[in-house]
Protein backbone atom coordinates (compact mmCIF):
# COMPACT_ATOMS: atom_id res chain seq x y z
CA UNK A 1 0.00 0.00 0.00
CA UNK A 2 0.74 3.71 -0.05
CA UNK A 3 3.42 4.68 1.75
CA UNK A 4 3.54 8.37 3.36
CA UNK A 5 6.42 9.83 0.84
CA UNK A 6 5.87 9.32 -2.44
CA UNK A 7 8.27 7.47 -5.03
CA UNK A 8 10.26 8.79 -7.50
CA UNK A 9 7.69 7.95 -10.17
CA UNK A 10 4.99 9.24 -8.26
CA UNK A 11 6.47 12.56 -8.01
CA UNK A 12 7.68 12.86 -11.37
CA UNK A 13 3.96 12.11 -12.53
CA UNK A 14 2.55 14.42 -10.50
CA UNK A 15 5.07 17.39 -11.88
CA UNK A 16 4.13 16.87 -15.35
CA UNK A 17 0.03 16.33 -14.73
CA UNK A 18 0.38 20.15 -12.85
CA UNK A 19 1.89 20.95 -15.67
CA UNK A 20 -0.55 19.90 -17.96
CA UNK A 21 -3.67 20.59 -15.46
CA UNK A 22 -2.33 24.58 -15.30
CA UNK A 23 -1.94 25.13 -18.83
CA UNK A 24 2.21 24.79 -18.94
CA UNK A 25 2.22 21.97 -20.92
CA UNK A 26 -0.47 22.39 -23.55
CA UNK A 27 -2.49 19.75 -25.65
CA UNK A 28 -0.52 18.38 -28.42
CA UNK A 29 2.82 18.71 -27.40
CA UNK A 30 5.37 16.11 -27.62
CA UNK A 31 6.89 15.14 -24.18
CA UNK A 32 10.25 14.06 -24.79
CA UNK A 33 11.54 11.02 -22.23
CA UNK A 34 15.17 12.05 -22.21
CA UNK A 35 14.52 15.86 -21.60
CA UNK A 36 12.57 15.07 -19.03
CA UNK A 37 15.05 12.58 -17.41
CA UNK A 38 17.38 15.40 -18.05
CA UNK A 39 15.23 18.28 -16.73
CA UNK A 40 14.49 16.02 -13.15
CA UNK A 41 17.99 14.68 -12.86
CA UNK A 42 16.69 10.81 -13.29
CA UNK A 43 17.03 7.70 -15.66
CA UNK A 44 14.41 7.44 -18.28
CA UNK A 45 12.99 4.47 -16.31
CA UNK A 46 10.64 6.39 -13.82
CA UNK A 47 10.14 8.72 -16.20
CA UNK A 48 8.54 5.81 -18.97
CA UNK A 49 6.57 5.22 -15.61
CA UNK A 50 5.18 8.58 -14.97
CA UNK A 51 4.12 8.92 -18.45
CA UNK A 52 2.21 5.45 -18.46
CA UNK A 53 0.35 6.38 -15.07
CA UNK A 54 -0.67 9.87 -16.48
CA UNK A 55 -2.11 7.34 -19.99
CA UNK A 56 -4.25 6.05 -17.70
CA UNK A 57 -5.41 9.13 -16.34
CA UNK A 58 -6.52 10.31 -19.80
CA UNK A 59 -3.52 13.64 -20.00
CA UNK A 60 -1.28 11.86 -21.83
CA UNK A 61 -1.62 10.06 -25.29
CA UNK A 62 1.00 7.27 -26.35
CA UNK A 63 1.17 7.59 -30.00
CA UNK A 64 2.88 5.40 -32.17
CA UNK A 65 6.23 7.08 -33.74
CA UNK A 66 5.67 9.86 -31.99
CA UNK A 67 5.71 8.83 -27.94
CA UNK A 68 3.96 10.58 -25.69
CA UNK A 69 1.48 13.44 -26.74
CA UNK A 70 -0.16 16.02 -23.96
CA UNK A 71 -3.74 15.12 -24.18
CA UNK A 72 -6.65 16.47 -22.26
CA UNK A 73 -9.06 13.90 -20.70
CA UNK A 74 -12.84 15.40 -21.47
CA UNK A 75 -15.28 16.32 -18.93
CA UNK A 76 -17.06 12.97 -19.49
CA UNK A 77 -13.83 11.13 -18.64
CA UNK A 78 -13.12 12.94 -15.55
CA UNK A 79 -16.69 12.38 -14.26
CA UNK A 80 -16.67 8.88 -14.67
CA UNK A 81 -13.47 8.67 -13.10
CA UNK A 82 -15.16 10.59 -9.63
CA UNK A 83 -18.32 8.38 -9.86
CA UNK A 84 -16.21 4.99 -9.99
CA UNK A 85 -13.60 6.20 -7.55
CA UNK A 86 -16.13 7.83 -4.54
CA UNK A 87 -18.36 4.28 -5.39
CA UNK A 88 -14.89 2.20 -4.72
CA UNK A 89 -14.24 4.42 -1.76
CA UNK A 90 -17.30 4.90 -0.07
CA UNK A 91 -17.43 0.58 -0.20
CA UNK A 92 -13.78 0.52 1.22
CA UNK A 93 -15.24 2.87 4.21
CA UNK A 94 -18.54 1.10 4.77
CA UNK A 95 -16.45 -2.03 5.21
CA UNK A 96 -13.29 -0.39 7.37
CA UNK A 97 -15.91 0.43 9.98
CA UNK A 98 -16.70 -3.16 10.17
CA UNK A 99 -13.80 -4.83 9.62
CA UNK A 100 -10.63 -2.11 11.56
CA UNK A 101 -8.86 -3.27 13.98
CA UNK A 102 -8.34 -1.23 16.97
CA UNK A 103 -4.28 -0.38 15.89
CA UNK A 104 -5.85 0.60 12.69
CA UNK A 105 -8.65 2.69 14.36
CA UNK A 106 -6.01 4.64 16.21
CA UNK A 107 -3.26 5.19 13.29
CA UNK A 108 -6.15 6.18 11.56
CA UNK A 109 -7.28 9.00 13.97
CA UNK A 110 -3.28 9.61 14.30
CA UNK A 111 -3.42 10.44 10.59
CA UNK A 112 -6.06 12.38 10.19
CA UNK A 113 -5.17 14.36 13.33
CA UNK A 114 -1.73 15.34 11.73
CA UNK A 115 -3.53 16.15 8.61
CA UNK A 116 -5.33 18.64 10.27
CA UNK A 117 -2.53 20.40 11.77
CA UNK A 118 -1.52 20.31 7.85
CA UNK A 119 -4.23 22.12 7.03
CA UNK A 120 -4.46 24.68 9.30
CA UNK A 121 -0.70 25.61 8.33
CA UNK A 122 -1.78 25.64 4.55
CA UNK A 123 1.11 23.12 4.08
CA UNK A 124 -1.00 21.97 0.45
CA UNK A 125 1.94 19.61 -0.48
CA UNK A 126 2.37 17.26 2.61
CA UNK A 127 -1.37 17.36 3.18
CA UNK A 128 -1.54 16.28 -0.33
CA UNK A 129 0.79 13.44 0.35
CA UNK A 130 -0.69 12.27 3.84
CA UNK A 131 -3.58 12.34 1.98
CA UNK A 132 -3.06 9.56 -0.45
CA UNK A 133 -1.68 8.16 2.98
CA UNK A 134 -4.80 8.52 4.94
CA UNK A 135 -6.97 7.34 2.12
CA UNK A 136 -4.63 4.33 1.33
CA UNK A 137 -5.02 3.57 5.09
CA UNK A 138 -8.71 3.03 4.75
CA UNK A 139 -8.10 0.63 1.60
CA UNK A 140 -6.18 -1.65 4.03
CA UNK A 141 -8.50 -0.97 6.74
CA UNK A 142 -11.61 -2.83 4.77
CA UNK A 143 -9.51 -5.94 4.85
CA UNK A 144 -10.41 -7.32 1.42
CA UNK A 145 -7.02 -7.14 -0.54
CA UNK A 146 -8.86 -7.30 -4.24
CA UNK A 147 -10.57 -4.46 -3.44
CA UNK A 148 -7.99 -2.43 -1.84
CA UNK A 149 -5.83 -3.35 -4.67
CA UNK A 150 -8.36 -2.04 -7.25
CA UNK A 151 -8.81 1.42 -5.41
CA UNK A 152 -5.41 2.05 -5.23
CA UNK A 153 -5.04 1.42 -8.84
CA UNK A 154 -7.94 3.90 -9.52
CA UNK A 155 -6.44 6.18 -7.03
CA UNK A 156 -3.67 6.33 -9.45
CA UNK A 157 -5.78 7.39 -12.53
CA UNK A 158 -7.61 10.06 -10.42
CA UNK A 159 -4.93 11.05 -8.78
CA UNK A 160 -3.73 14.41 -10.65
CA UNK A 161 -7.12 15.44 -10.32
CA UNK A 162 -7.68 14.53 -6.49
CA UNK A 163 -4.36 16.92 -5.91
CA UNK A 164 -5.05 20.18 -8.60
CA UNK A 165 -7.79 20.59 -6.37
CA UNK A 166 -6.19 21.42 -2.88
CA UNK A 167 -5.08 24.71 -5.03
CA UNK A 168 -8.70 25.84 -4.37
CA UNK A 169 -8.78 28.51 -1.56
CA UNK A 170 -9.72 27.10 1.58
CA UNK A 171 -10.33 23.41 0.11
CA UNK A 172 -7.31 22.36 2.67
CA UNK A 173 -9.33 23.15 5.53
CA UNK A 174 -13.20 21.97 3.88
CA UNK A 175 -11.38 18.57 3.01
CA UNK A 176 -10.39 17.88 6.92
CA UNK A 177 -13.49 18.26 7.83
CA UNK A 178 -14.53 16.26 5.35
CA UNK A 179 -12.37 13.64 6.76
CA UNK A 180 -13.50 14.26 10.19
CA UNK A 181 -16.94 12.79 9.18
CA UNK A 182 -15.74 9.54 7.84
CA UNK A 183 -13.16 8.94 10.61
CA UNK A 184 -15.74 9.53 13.03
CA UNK A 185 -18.10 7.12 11.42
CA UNK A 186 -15.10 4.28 11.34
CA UNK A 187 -14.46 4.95 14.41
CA UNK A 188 -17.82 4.39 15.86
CA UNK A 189 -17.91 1.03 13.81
CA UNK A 190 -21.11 2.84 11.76
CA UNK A 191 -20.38 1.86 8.48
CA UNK A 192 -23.79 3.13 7.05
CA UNK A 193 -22.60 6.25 7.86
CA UNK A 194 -19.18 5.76 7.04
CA UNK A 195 -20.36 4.87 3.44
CA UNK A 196 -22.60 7.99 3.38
CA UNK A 197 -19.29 10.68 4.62
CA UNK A 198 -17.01 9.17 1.81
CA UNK A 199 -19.27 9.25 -1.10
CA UNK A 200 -20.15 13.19 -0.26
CA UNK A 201 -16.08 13.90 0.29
CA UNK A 202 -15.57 12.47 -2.85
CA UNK A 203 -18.35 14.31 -4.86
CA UNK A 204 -17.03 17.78 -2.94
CA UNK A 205 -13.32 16.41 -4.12
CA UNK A 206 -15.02 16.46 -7.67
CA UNK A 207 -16.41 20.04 -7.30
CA UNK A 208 -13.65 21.67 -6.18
CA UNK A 209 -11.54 20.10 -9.22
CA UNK A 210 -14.53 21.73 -11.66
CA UNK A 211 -13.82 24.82 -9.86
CA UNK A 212 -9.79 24.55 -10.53
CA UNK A 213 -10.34 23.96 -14.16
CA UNK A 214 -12.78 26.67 -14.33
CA UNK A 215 -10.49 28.97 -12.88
CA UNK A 216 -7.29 27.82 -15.26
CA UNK A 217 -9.59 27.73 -18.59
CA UNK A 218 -10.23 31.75 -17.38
């Protein structure tokens, strides 16, 4: 599972999707691998990586001859990415307040707690990361591994989205809260509720991305 600090790859994907998401790196443009090993001071390797994850995620387009092509996943994309991903969450939540243990009821707490303090410090990168963290936490917490597998590997996909929108003024401190509802609902073994908290934080996670596009299409 997710680890707090993200790898290489993970990293290197996220620099080019902000790129992309904020207009740097515009639709149509040929990413080259070894520039951008050479611009990031890596192999090609993680690089090849980033570039596949970000295929999945609909910004980048592998063409044939040509390699790898800025693209710009559609509206229609990105909202069927949202509805599958707050579906696969909101199950992984109903079934982490059944199935926690207490260790994992407590780290879980632990995390979001620090999170918080994140937030309130406007620290948008580390929250970002603790937040793949905290939700990654909850995929391990249902304690059914094919499922936890398949929402991390959606996580992926959704990923540059999930993070463009902690730009959003004030989303930092809405998404804690956010949290605070499904962490209380594990907590209190109410997994009813717990299903209910994670499918609205994942529909606000959706708004606030419409509102960062909105802003960067200005």
């Amino acid at each position: 599972m997710q680890a707090d600090n993200p790898t290489l790859t993970e990293r290197l994907a996220a620099a080019i999707a902000d790129g992309i998401l904020n207009g740097t790196l515009k639709p149509g443009l040929r990413l080259d691998e070894v520039g951008l090993a050479q611009q990031h001071g890596v192999s090609r390797t993680p690089v090849r990586e980033a570039l596949r994850q970000l295929t999945a995620s609909g910004l980048i387009d592998m063409r044939p001859r040509k390699g790898a092509i800025v693209s710009k996943a559609t509206p229609e994309q990105i909202e069927s990415l949202f509805v599958a991903m707050a579906e696969m969450e909101a199950t992984c939540a109903r079934l982490a307040a059944m199935s926690m243990t207490p260790i994992e009821r407590r780290r879980l707490q632990a995390r979001h707690e620090a999170m918080a303090a994140l937030a309130a410090a406007g620290n948008t990168d580390a929250y970002s990361d603790a937040n793949v963290a905290f939700h990654s936490a909850i995929y391990v917490g249902c304690h059914n591994a094919p499922l936890a597998e398949y929402a991390l590997g959606l996580r992926r996909r959704v990923g540059p989205f999930r993070r463009a929108q902690f730009k959003i003024e004030g989303r930092l401190m809405r998404s804690s809260r956010e949290h605070d509802a499904v962490v209380r609902a594990i907590l209190s073994g109410d997994a009813a509720a717990a299903h209910a908290a994670m499918l609205h934080h994942v529909s606000l996670v959706e708004d606030a991305f419409e509102a960062f596009s909105a802003i960067n299409a200005a």
